[in-house]
PDB file of N, CA and C in Angstrom:
ATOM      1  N   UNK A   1       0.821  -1.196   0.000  1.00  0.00           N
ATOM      2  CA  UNK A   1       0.000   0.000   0.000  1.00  0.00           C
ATOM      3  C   UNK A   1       0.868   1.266   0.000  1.00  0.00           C
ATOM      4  N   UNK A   2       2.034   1.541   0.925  1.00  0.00           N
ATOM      5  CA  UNK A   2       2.607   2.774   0.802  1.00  0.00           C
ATOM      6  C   UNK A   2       3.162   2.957  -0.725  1.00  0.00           C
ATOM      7  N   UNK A   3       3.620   1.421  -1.408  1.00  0.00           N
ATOM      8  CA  UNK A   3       4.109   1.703  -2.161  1.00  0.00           C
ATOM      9  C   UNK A   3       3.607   2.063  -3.630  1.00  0.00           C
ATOM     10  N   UNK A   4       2.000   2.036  -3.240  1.00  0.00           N
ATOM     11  CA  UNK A   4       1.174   2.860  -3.975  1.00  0.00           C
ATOM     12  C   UNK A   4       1.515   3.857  -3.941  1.00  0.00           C
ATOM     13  N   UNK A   5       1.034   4.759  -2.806  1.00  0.00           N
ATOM     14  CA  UNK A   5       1.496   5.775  -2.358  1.00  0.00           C
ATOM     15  C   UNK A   5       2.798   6.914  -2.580  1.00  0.00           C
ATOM     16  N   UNK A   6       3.511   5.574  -2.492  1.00  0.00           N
ATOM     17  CA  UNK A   6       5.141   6.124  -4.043  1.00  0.00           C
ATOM     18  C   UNK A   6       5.015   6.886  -4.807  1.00  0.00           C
ATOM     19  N   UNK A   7       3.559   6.106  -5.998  1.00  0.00           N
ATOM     20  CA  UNK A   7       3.883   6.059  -7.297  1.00  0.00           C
ATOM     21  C   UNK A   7       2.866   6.809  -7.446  1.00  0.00           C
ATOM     22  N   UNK A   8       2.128   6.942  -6.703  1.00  0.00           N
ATOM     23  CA  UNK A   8       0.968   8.074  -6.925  1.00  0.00           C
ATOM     24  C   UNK A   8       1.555   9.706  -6.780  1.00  0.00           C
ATOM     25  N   UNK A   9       2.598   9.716  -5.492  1.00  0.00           N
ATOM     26  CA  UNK A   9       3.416  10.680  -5.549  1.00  0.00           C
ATOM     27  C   UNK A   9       3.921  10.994  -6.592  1.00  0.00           C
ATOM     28  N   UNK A  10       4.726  10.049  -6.619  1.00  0.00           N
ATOM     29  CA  UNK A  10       5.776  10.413  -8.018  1.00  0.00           C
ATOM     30  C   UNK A  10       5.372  11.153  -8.937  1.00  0.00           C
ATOM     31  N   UNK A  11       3.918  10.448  -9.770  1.00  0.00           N
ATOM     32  CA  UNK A  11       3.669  10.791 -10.866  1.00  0.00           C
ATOM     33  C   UNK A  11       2.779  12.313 -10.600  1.00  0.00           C
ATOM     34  N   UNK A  12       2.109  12.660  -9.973  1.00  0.00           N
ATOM     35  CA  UNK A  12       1.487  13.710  -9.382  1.00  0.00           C
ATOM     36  C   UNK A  12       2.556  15.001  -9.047  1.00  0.00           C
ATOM     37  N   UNK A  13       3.779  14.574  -8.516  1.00  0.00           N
ATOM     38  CA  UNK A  13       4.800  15.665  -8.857  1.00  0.00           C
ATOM     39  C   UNK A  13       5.558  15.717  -9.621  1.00  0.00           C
ATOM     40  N   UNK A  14       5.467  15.170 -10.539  1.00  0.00           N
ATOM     41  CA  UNK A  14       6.025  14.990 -11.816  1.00  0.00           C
ATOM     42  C   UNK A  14       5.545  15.771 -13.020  1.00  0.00           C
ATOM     43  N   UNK A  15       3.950  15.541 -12.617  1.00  0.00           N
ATOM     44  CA  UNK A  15       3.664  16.074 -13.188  1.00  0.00           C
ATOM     45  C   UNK A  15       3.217  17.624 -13.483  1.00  0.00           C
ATOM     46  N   UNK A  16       2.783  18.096 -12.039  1.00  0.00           N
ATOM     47  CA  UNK A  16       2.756  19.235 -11.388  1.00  0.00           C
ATOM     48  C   UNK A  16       4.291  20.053 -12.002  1.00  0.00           C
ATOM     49  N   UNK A  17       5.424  19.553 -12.015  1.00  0.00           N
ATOM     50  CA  UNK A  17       6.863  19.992 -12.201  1.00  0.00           C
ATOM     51  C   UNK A  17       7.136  20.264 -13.483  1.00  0.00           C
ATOM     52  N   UNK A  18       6.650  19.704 -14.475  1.00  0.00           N
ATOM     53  CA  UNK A  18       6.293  19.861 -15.815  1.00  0.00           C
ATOM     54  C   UNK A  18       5.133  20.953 -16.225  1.00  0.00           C
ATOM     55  N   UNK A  19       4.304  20.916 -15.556  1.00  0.00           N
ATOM     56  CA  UNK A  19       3.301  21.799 -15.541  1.00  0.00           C
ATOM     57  C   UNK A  19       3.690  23.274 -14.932  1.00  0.00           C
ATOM     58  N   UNK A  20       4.316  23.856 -13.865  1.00  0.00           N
ATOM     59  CA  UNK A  20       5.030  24.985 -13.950  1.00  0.00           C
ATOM     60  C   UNK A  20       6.498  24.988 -14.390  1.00  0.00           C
ATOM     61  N   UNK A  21       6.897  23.976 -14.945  1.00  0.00           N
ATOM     62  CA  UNK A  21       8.005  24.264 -15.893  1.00  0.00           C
ATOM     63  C   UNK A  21       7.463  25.164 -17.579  1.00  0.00           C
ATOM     64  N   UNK A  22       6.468  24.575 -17.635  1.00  0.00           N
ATOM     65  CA  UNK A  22       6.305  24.794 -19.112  1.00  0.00           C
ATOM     66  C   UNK A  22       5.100  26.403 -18.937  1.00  0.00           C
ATOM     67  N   UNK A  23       4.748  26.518 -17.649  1.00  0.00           N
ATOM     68  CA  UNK A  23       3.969  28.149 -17.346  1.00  0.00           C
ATOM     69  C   UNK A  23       5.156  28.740 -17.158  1.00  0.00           C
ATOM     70  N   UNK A  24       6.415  28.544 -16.982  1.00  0.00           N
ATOM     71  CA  UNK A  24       7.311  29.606 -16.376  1.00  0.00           C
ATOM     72  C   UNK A  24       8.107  29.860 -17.796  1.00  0.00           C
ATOM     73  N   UNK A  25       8.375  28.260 -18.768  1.00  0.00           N
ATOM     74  CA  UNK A  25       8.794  28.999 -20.067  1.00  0.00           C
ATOM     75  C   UNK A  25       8.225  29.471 -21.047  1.00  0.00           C
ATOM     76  N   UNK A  26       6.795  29.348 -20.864  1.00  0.00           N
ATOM     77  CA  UNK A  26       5.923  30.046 -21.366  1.00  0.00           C
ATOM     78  C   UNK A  26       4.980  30.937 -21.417  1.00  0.00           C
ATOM     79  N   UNK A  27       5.211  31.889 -20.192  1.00  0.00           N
ATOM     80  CA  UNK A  27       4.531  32.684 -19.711  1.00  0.00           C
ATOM     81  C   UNK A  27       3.664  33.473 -20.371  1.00  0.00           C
ATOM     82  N   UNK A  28       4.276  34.264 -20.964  1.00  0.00           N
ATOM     83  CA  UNK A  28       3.839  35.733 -21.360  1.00  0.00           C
ATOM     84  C   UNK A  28       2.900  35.537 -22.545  1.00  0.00           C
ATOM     85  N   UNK A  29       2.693  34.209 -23.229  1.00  0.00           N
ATOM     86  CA  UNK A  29       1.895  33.423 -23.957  1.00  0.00           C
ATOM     87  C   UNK A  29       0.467  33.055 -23.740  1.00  0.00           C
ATOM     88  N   UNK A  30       0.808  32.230 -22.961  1.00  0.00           N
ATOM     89  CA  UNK A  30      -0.193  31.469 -21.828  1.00  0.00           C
ATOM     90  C   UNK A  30      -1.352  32.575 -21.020  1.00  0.00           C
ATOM     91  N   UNK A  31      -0.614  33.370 -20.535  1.00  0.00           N
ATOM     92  CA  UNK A  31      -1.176  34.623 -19.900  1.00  0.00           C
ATOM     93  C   UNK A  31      -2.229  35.379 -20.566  1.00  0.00           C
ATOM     94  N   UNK A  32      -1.679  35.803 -21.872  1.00  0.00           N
ATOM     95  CA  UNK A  32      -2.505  36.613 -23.155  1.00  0.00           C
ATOM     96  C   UNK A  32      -3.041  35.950 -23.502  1.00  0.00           C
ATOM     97  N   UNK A  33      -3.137  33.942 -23.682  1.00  0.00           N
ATOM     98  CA  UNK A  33      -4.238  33.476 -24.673  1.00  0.00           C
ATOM     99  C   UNK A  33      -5.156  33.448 -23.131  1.00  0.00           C
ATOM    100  N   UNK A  34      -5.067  33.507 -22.173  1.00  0.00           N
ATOM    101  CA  UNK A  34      -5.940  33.240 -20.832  1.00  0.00           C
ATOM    102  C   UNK A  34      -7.258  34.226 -21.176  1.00  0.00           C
ATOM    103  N   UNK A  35      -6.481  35.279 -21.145  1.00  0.00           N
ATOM    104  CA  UNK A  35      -6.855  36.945 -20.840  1.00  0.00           C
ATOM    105  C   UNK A  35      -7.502  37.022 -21.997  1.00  0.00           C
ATOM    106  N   UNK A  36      -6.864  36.974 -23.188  1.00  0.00           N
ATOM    107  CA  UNK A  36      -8.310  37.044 -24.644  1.00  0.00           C
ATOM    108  C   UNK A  36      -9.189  36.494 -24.327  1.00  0.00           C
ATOM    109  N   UNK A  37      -9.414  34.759 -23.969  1.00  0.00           N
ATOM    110  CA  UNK A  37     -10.223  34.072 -23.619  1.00  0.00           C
ATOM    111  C   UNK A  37     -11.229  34.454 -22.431  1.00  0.00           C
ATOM    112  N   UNK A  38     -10.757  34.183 -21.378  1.00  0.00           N
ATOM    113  CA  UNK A  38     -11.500  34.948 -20.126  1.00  0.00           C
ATOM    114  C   UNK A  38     -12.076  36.137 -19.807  1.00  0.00           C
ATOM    115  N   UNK A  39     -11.187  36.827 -20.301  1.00  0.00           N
ATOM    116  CA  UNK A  39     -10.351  38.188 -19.653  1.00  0.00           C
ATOM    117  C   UNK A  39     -12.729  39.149 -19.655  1.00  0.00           C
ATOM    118  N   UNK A  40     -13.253  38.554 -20.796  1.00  0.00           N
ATOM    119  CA  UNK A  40     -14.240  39.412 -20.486  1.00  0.00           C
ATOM    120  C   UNK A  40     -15.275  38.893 -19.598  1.00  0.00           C
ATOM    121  N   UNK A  41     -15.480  38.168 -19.147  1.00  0.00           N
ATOM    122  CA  UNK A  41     -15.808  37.257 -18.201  1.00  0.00           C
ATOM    123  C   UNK A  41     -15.613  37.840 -16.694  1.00  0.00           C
ATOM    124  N   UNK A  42     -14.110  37.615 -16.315  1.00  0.00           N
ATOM    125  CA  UNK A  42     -13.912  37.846 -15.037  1.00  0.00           C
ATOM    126  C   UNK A  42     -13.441  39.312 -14.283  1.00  0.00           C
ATOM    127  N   UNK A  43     -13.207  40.249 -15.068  1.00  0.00           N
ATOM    128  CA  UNK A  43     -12.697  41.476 -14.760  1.00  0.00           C
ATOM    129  C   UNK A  43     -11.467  41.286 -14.463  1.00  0.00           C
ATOM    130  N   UNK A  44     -10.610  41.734 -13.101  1.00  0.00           N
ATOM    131  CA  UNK A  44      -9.299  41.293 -12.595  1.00  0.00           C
ATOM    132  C   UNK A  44      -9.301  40.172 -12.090  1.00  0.00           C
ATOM    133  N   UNK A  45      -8.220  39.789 -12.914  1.00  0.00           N
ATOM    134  CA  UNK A  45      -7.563  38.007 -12.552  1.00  0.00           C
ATOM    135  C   UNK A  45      -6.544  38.344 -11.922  1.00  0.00           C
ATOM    136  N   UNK A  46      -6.358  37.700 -11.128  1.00  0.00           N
ATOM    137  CA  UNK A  46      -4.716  37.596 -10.570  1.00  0.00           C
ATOM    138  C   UNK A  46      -4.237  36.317 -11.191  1.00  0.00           C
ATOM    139  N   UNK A  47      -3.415  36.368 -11.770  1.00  0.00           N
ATOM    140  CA  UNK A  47      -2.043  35.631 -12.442  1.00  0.00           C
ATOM    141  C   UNK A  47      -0.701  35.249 -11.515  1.00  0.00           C
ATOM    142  N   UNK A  48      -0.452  33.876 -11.005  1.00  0.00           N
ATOM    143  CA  UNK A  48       1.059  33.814 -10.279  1.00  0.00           C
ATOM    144  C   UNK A  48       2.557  34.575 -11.057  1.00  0.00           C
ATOM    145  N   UNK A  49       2.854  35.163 -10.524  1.00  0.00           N
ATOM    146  CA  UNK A  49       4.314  35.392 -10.973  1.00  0.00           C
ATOM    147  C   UNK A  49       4.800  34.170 -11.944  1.00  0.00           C
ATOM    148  N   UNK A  50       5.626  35.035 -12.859  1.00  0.00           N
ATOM    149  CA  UNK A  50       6.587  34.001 -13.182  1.00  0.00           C
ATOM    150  C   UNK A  50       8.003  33.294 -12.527  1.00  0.00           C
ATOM    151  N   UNK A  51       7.873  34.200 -11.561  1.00  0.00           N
ATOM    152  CA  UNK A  51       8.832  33.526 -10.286  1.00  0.00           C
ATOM    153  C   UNK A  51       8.251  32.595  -8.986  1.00  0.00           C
ATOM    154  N   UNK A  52       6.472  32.774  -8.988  1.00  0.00           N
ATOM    155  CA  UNK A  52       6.215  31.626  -8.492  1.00  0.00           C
ATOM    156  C   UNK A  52       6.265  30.091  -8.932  1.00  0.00           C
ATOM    157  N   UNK A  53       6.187  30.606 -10.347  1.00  0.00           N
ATOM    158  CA  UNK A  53       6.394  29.608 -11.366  1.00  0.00           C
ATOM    159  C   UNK A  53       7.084  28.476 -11.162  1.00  0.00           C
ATOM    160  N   UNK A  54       8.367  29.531 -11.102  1.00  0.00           N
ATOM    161  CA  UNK A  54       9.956  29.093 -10.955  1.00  0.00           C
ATOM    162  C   UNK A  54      10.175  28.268  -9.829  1.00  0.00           C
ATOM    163  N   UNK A  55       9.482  28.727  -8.522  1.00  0.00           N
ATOM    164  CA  UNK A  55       9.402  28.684  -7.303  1.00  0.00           C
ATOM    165  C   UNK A  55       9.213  27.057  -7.378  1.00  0.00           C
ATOM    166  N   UNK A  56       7.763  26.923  -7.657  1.00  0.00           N
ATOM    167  CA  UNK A  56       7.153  25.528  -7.427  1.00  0.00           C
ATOM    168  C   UNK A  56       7.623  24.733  -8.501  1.00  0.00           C
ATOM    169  N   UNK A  57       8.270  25.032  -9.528  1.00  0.00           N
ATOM    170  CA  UNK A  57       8.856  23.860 -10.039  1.00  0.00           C
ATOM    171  C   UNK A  57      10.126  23.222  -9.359  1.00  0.00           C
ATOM    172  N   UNK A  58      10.610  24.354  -9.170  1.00  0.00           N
ATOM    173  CA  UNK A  58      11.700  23.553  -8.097  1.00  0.00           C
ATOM    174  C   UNK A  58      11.283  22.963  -6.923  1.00  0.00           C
ATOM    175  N   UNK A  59       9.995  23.012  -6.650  1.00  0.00           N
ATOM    176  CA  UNK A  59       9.418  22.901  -5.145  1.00  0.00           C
ATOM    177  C   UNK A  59       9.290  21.727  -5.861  1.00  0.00           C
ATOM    178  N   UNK A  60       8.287  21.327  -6.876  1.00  0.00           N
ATOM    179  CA  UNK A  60       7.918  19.712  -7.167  1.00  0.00           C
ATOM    180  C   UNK A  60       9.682  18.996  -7.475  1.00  0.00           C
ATOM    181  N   UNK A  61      10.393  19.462  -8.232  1.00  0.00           N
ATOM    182  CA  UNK A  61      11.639  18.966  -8.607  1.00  0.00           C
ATOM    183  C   UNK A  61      11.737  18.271  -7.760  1.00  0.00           C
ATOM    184  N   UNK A  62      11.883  18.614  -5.979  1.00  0.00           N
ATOM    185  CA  UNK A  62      12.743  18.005  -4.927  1.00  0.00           C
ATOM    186  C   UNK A  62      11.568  16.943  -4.650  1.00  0.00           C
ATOM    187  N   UNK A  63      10.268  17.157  -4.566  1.00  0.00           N
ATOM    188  CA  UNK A  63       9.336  15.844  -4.409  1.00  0.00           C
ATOM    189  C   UNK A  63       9.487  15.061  -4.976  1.00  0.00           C
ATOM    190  N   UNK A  64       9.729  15.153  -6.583  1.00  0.00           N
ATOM    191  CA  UNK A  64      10.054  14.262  -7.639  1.00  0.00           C
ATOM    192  C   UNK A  64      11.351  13.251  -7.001  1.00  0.00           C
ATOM    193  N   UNK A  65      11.885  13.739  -6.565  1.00  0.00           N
ATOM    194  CA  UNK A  65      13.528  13.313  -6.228  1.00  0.00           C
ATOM    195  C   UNK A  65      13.294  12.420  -5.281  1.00  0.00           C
ATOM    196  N   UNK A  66      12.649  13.132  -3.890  1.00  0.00           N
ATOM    197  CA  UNK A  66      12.055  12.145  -2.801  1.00  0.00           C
ATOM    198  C   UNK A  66      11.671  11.357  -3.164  1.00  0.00           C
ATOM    199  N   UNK A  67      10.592  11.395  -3.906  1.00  0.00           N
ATOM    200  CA  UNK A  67       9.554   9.787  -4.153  1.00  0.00           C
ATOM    201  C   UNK A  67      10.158   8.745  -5.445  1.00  0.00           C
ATOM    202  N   UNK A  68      10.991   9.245  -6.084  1.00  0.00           N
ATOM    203  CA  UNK A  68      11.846   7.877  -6.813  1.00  0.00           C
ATOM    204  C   UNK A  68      12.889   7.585  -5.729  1.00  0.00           C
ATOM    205  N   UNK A  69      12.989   8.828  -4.895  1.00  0.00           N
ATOM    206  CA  UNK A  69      14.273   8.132  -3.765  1.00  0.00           C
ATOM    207  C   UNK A  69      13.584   7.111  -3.181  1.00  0.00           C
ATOM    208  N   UNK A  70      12.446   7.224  -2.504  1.00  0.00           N
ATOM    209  CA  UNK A  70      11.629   6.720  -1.673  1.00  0.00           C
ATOM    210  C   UNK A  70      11.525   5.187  -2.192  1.00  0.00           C
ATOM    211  N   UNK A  71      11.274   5.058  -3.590  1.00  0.00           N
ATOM    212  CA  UNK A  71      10.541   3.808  -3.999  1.00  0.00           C
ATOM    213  C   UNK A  71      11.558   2.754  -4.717  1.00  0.00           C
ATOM    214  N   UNK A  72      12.916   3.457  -4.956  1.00  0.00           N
ATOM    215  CA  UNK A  72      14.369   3.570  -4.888  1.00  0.00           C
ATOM    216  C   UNK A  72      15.103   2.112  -3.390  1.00  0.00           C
ATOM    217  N   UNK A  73      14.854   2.792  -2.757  1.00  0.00           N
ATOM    218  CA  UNK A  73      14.866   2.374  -1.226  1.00  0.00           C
ATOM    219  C   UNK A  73      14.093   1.217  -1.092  1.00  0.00           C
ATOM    220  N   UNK A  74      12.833   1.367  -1.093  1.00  0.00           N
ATOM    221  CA  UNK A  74      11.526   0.463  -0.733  1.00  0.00           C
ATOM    222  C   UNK A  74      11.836  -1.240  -2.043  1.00  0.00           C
ATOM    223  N   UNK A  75      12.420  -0.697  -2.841  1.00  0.00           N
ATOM    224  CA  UNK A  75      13.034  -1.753  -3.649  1.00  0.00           C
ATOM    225  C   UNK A  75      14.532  -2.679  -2.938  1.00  0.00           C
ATOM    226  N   UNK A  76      15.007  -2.357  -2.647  1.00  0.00           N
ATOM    227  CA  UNK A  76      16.194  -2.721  -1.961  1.00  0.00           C
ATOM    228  C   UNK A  76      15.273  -3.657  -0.421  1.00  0.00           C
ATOM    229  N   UNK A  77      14.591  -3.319  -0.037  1.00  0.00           N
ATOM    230  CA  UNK A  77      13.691  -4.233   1.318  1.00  0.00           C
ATOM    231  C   UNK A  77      12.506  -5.256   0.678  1.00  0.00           C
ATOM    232  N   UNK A  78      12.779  -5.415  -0.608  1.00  0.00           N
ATOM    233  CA  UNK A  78      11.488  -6.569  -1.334  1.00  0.00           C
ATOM    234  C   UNK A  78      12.485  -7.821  -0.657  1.00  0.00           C
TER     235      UNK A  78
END
């Protein structure tokens, strides 16, 4: 069961890490097709930085790291 738990990690920050990887290199894109789209809809949006961006990809990076470490490990005790 935890080692569900692994792989559910894993892939969930994996994917998350990819997902503000590709808002942070693609910002200023992403933002404007949002804002054409939405933009008459909601009035003011708040938008994350592109340094939060930055932020949480490195934030998932190190989860990513943990949970193949994790399941890494949990292989070595089969």
């Amino acid at each position: 069961m935890i080692e569900l738990f692994g792989w559910i990690g894993l892939v969930f920050s994996f994917m998350s890490m990819i997902y503000h990887r590709y808002m942070y290199s693609n910002y200023d894109q992403v933002y404007i097709y949002i804002k054409k789209k939405y933009g008459g809809e909601g009035g003011d949006m708040k938008f994350p930085s592109k340094d939060d961006h930055a932020k949480d990809a490195k934030k998932y990076s190190y989860y990513t790291i943990f949970f193949a470490g994790l399941l890494i490990i949990m292989n070595f005790f089969r």
